[in-house]
N, C-alpha and C. Protein backbone atom coordinates (compact mmCIF):
# COMPACT_ATOMS: atom_id res chain seq x y z
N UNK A 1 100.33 76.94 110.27
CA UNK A 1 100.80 77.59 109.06
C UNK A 1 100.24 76.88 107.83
N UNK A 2 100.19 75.51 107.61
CA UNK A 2 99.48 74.86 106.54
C UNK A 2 98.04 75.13 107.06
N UNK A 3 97.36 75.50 107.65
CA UNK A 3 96.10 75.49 107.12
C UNK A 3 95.54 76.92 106.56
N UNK A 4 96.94 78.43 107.32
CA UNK A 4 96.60 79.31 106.64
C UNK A 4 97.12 79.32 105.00
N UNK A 5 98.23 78.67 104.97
CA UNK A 5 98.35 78.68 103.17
C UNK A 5 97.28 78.09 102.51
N UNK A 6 96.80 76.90 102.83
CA UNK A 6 95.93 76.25 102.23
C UNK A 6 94.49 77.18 102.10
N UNK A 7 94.40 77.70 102.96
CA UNK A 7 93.30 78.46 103.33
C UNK A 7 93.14 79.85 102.07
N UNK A 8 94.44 80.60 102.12
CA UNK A 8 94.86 81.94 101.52
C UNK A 8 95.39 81.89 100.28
N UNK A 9 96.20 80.93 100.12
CA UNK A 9 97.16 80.44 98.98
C UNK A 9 96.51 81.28 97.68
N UNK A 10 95.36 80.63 97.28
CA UNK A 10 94.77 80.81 96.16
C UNK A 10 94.69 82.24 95.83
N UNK A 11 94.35 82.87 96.84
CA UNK A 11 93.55 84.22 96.69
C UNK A 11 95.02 85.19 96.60
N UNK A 12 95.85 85.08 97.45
CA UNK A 12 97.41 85.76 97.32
C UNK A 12 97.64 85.73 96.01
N UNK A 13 97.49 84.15 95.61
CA UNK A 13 98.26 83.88 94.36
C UNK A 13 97.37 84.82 92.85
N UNK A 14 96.40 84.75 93.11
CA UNK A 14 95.58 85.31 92.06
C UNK A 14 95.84 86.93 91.69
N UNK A 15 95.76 87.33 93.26
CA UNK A 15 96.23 89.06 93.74
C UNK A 15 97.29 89.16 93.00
N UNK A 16 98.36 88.57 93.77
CA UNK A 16 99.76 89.13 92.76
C UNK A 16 99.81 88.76 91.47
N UNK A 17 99.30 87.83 91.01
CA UNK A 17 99.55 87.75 89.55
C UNK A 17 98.48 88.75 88.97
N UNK A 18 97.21 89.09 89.41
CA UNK A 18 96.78 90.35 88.38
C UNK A 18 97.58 92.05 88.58
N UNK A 19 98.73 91.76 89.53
CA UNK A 19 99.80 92.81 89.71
C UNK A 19 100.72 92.29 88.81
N UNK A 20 101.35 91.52 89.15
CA UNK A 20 102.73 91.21 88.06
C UNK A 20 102.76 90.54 87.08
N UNK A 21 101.65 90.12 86.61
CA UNK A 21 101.15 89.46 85.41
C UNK A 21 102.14 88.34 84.44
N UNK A 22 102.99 87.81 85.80
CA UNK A 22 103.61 86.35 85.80
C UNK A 22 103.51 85.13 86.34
N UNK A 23 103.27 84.29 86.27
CA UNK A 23 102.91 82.73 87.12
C UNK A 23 103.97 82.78 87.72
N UNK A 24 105.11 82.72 87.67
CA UNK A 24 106.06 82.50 88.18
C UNK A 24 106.42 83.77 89.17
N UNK A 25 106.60 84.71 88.90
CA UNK A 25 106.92 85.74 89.72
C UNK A 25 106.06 85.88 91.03
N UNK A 26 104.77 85.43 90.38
CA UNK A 26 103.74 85.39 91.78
C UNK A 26 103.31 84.52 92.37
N UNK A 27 104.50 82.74 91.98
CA UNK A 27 104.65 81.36 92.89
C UNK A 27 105.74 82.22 94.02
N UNK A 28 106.88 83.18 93.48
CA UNK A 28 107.34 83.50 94.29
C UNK A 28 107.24 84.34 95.39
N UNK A 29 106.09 85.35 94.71
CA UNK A 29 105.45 86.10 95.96
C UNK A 29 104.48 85.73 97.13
N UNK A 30 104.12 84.91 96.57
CA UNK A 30 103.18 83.82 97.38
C UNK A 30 103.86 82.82 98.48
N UNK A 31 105.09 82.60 98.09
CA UNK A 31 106.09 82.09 98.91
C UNK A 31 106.58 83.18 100.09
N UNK A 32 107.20 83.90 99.40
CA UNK A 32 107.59 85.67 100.09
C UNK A 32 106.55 85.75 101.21
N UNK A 33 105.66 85.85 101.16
CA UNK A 33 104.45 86.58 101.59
C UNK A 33 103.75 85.38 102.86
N UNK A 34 103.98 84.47 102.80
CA UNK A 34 103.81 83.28 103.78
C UNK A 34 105.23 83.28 105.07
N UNK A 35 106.03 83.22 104.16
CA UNK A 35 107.47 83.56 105.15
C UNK A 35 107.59 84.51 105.60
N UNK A 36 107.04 85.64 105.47
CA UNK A 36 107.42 86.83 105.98
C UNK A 36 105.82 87.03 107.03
N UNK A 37 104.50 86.15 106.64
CA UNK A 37 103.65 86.09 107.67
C UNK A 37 104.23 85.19 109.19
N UNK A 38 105.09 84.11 108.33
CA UNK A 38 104.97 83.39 109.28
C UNK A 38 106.13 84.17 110.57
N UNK A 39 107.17 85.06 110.13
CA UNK A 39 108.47 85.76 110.63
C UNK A 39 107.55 86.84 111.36
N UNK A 40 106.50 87.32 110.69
CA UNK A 40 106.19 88.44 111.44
C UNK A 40 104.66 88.31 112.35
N UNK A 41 104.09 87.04 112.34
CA UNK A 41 103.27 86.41 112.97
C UNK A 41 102.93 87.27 114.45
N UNK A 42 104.26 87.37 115.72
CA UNK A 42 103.97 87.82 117.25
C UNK A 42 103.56 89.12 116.72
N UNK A 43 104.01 89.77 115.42
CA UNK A 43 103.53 91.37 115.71
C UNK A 43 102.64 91.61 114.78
N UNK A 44 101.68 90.55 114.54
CA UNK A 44 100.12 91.06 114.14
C UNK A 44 99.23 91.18 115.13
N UNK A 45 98.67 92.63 114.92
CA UNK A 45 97.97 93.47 115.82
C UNK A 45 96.57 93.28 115.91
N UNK A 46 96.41 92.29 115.01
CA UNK A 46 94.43 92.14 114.72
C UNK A 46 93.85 93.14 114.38
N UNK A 47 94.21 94.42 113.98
CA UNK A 47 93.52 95.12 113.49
C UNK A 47 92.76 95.14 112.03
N UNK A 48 93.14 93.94 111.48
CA UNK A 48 92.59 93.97 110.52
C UNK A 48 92.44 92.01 110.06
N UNK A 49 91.81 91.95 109.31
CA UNK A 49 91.36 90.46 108.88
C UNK A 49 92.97 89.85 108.95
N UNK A 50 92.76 88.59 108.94
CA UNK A 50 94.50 87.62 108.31
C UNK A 50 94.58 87.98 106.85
N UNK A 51 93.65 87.73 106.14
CA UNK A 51 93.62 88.32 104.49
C UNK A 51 93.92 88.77 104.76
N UNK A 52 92.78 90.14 105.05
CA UNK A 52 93.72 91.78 104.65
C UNK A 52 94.91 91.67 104.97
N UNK A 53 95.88 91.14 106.11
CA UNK A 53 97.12 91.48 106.53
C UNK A 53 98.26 90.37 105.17
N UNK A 54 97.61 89.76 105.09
CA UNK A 54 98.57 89.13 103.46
C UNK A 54 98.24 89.33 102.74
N UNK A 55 97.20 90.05 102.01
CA UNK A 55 97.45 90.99 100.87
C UNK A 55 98.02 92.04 100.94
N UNK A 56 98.16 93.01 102.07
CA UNK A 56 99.15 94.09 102.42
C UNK A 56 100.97 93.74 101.83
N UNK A 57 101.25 92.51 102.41
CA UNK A 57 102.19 92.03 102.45
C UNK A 57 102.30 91.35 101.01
N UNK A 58 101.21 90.66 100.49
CA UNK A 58 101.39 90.35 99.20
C UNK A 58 101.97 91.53 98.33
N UNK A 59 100.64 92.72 98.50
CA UNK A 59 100.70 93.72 97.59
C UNK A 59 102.25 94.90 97.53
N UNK A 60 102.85 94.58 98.81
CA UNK A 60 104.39 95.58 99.02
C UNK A 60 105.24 94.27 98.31
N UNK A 61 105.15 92.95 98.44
CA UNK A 61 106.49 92.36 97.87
C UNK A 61 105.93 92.57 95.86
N UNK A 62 104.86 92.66 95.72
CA UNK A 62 104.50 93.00 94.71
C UNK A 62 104.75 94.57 93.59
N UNK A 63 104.88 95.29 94.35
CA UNK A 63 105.40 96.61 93.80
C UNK A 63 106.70 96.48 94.05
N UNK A 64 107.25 96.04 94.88
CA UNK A 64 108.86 95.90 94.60
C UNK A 64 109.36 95.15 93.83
N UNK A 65 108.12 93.81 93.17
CA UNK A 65 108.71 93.16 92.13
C UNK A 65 108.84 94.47 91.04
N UNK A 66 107.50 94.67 90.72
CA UNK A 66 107.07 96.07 89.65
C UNK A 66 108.63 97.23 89.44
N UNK A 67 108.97 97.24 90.83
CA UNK A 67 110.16 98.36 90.73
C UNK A 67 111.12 98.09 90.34
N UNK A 68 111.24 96.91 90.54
CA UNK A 68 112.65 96.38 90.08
C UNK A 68 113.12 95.79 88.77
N UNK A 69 111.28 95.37 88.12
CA UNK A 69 110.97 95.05 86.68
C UNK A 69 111.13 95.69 85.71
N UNK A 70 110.50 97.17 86.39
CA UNK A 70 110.53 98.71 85.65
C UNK A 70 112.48 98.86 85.12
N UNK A 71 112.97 98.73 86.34
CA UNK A 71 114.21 98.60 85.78
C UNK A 71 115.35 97.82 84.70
N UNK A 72 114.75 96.67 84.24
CA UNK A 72 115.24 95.93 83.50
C UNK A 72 114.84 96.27 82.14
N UNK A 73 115.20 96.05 81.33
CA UNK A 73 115.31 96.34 79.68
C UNK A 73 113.91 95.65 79.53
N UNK A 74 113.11 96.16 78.50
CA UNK A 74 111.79 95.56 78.10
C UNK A 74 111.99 94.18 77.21
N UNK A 75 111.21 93.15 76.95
CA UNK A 75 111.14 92.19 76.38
C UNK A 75 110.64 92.35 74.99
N UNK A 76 111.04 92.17 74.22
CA UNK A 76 110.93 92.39 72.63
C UNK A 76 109.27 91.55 72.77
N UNK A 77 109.45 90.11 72.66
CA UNK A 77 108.47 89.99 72.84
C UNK A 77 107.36 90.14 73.30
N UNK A 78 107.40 91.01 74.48
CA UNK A 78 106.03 91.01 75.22
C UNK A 78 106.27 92.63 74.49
N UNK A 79 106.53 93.17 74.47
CA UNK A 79 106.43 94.64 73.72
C UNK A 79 105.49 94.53 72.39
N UNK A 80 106.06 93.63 71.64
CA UNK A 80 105.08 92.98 70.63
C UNK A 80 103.61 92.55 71.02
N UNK A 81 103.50 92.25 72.10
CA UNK A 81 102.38 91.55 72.70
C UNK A 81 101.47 93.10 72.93
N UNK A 82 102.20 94.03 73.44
CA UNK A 82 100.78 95.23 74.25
C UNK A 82 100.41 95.73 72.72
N UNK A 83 98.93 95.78 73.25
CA UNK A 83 97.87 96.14 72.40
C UNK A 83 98.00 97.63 72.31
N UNK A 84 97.58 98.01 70.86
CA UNK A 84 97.76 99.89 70.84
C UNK A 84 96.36 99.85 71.13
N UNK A 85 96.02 100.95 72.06
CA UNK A 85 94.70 101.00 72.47
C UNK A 85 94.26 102.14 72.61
N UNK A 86 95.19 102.83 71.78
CA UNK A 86 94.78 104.26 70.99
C UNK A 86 93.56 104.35 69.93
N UNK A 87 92.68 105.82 69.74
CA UNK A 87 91.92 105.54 69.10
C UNK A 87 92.14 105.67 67.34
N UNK A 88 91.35 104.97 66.86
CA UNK A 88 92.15 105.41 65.51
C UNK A 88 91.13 106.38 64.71
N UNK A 89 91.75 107.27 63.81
CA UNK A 89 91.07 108.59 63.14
C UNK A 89 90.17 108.82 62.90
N UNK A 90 89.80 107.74 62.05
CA UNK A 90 87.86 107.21 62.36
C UNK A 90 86.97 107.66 63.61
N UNK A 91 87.23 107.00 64.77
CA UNK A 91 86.99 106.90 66.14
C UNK A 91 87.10 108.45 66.89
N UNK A 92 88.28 109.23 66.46
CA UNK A 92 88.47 110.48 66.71
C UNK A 92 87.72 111.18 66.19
N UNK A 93 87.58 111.19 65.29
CA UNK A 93 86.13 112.33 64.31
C UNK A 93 84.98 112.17 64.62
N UNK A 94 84.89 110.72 64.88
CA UNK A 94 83.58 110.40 65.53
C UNK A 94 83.26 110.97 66.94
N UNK A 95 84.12 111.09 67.57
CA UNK A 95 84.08 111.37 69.28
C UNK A 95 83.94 113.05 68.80
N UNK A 96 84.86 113.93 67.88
CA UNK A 96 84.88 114.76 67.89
C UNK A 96 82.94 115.51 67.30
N UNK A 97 82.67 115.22 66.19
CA UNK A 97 81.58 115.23 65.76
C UNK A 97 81.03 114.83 67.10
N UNK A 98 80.92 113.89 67.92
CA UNK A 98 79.56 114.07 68.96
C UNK A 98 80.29 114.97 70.15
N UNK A 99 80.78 115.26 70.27
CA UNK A 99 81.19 116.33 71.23
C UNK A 99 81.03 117.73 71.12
N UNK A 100 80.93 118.12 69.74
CA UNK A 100 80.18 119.07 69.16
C UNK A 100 78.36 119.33 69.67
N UNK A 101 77.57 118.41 68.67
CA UNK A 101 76.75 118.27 69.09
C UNK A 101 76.26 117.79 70.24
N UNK A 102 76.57 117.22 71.54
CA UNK A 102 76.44 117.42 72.28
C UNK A 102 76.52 119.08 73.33
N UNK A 103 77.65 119.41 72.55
CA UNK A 103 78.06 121.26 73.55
C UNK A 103 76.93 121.65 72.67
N UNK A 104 75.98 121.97 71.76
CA UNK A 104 75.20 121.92 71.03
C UNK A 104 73.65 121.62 72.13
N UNK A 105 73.86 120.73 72.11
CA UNK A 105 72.52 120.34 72.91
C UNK A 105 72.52 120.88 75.00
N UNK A 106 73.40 120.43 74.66
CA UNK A 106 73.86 121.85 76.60
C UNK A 106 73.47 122.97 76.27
N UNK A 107 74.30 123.75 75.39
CA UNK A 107 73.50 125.09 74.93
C UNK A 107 72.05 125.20 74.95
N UNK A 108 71.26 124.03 74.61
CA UNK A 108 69.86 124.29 74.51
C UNK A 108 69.00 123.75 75.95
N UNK A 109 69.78 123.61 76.63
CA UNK A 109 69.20 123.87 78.21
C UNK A 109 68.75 124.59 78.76
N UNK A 110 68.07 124.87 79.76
CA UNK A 110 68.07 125.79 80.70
C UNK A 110 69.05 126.42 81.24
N UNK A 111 69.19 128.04 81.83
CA UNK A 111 70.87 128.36 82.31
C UNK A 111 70.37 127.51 83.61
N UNK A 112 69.95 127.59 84.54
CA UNK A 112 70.16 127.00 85.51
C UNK A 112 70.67 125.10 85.63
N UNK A 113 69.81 124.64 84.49
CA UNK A 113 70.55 122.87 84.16
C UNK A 113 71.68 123.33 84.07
N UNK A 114 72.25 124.30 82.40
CA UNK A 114 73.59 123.77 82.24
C UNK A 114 74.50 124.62 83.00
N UNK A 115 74.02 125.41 83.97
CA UNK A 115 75.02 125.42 85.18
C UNK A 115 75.76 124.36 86.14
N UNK A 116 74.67 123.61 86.46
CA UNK A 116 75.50 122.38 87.02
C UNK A 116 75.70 121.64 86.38
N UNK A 117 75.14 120.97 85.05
CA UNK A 117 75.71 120.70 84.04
C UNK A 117 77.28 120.42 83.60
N UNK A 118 77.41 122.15 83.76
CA UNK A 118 78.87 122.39 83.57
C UNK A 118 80.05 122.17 84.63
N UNK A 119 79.27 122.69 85.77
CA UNK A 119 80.06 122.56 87.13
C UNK A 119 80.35 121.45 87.95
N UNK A 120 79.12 120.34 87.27
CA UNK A 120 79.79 118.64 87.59
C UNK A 120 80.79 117.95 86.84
N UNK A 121 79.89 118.26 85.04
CA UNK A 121 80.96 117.49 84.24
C UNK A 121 82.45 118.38 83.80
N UNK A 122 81.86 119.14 84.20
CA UNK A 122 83.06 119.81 83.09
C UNK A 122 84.11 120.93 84.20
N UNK A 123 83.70 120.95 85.28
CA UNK A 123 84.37 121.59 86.31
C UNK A 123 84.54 120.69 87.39
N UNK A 124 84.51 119.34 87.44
CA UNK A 124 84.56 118.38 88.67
C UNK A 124 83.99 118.82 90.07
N UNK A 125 82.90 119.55 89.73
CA UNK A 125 82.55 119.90 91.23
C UNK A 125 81.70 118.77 91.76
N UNK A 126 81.54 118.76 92.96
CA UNK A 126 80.60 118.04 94.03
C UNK A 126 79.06 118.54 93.81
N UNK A 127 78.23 117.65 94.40
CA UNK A 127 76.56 117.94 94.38
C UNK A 127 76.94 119.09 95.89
N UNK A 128 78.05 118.93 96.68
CA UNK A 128 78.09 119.87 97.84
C UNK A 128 78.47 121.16 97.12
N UNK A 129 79.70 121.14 96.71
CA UNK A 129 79.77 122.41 95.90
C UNK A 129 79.44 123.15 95.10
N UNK A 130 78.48 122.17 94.35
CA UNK A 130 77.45 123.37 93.47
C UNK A 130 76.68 123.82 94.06
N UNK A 131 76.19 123.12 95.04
CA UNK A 131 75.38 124.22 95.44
C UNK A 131 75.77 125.36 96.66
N UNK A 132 77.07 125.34 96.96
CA UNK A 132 77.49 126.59 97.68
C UNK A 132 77.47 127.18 96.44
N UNK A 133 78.10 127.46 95.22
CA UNK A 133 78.60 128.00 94.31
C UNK A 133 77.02 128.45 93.49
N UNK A 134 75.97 127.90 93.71
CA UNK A 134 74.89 128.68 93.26
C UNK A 134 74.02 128.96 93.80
N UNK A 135 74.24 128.59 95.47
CA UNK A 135 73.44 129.28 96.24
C UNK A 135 71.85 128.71 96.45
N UNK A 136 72.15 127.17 95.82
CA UNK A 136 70.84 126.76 96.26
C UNK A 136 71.20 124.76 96.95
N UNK A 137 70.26 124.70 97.39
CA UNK A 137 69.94 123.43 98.52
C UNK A 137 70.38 122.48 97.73
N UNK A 138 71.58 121.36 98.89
CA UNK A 138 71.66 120.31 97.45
C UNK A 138 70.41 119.37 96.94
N UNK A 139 69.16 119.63 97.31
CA UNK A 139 68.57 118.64 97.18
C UNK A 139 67.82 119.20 95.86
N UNK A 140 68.49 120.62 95.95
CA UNK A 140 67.64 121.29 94.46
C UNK A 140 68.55 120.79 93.85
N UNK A 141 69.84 121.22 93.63
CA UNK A 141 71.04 120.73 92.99
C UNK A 141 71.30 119.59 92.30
N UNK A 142 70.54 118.47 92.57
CA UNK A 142 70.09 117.04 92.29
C UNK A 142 69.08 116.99 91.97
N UNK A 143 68.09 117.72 91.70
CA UNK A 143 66.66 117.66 91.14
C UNK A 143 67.38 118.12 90.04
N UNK A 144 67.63 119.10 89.83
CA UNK A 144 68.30 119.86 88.34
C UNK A 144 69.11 118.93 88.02
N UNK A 145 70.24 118.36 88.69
CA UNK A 145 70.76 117.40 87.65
C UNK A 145 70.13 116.42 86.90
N UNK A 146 69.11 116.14 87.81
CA UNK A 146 68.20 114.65 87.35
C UNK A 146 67.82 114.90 86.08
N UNK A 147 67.13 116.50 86.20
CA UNK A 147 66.15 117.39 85.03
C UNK A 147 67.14 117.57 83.79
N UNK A 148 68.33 117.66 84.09
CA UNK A 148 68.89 118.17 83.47
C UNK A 148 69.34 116.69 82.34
N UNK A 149 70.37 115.81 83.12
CA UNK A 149 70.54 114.63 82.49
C UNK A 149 69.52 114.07 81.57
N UNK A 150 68.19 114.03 81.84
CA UNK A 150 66.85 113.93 81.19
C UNK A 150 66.71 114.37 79.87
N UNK A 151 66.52 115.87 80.29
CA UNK A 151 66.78 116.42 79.07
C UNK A 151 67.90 116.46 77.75
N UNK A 152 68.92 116.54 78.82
CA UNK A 152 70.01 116.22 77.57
C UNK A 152 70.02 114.63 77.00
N UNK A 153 69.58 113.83 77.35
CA UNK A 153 69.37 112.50 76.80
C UNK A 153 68.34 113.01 75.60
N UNK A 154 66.81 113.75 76.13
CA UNK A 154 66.42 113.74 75.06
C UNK A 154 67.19 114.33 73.71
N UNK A 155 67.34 115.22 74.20
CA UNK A 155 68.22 116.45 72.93
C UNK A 155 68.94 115.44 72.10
N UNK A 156 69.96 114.97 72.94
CA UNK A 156 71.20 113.83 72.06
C UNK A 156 70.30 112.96 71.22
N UNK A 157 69.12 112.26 71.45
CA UNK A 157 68.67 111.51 71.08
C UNK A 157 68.08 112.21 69.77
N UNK A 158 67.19 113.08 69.97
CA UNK A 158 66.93 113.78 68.98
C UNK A 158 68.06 114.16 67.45
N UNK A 159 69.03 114.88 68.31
CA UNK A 159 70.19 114.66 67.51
C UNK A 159 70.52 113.37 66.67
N UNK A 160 70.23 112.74 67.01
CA UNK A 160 71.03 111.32 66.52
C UNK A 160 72.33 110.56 66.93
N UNK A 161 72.10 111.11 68.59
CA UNK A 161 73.58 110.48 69.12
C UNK A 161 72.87 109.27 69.56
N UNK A 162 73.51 108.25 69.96
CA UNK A 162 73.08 107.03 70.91
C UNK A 162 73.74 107.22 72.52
N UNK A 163 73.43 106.55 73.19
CA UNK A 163 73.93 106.73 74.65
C UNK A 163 76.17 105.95 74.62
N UNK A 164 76.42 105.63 73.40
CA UNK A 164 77.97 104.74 73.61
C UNK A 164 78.37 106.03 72.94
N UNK A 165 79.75 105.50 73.42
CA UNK A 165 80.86 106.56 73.06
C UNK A 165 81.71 105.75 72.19
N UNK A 166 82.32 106.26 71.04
CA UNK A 166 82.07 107.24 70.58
C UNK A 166 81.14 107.63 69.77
């Protein structure tokens, strides 16, 4: 048992704390998670690494910390602490203005580009499903996107967009 803590320790400990984003909460899961390897030790099945099987176990005493955290009243202070990571009005006009010109520069495609165009970005389809849906080979389907992405880089560029958002 000490040579698997010594061995795992670190890596548990790191796991749960980028889940519960406490030192302390995740000395205790790290504890949890050793005792409950060492209790449930005869009925590991090897189906999977020793890691993998204590991060499993890390990661469930870990959402039950989360559930039970969720339940307690928020901390003034750490409330103070989360960042607004909303965009601000500036940033919005800006995104909005290139989103324009961009539907702008799609328009000036080919129909066949901004068919899949549309049907990847803007309809979440698959390179499989566009091309049931237009009736051609996916390997055309991916040539046109290639052609297509290409082109609309140039266009944007032309425009005066850059490749960042916003």
């Amino acid at each position: 048992m000490k040579a698997l803590f010594a061995r795992h320790e670190v890596r548990v400990f790191r796991f749960a704390l980028r889940l519960v984003r406490r030192e302390d909460v995740a000395e205790d899961i790290v504890a949890d998670t050793f005792l409950d390897a060492w209790r449930q030790a005869p009925s590991f099945e090897r189906r999977s690494s020793v890691s993998t099987w204590l991060m499993a176990i890390a990661r469930f005493k870990a959402l039950s910390e989360l559930r039970k955290r969720g339940e307690a009243a928020l901390d003034e202070e750490a409330a103070e602490a989360i960042e607004d990571e909303a965009d601000t009005p500036e940033v919005i006009a800006q995104k909005k203005d290139k989103s324009a010109v961009l539907r702008t520069c799609i328009d000036r495609l080919s129909p066949e580009h901004r068919e899949v165009i549309d049907l990847v970005y803007y309809h979440d389809r698959s390179i499989e499903e566009v091309s049931r849906i237009v009736g051609a080979p996916e390997n055309t389907v991916k040539t046109r996107m290639f052609h297509a992405r290409k082109r609309l880089s140039e266009l944007a560029r032309l425009a005066g967009i850059d490749r960042g958002w916003p």
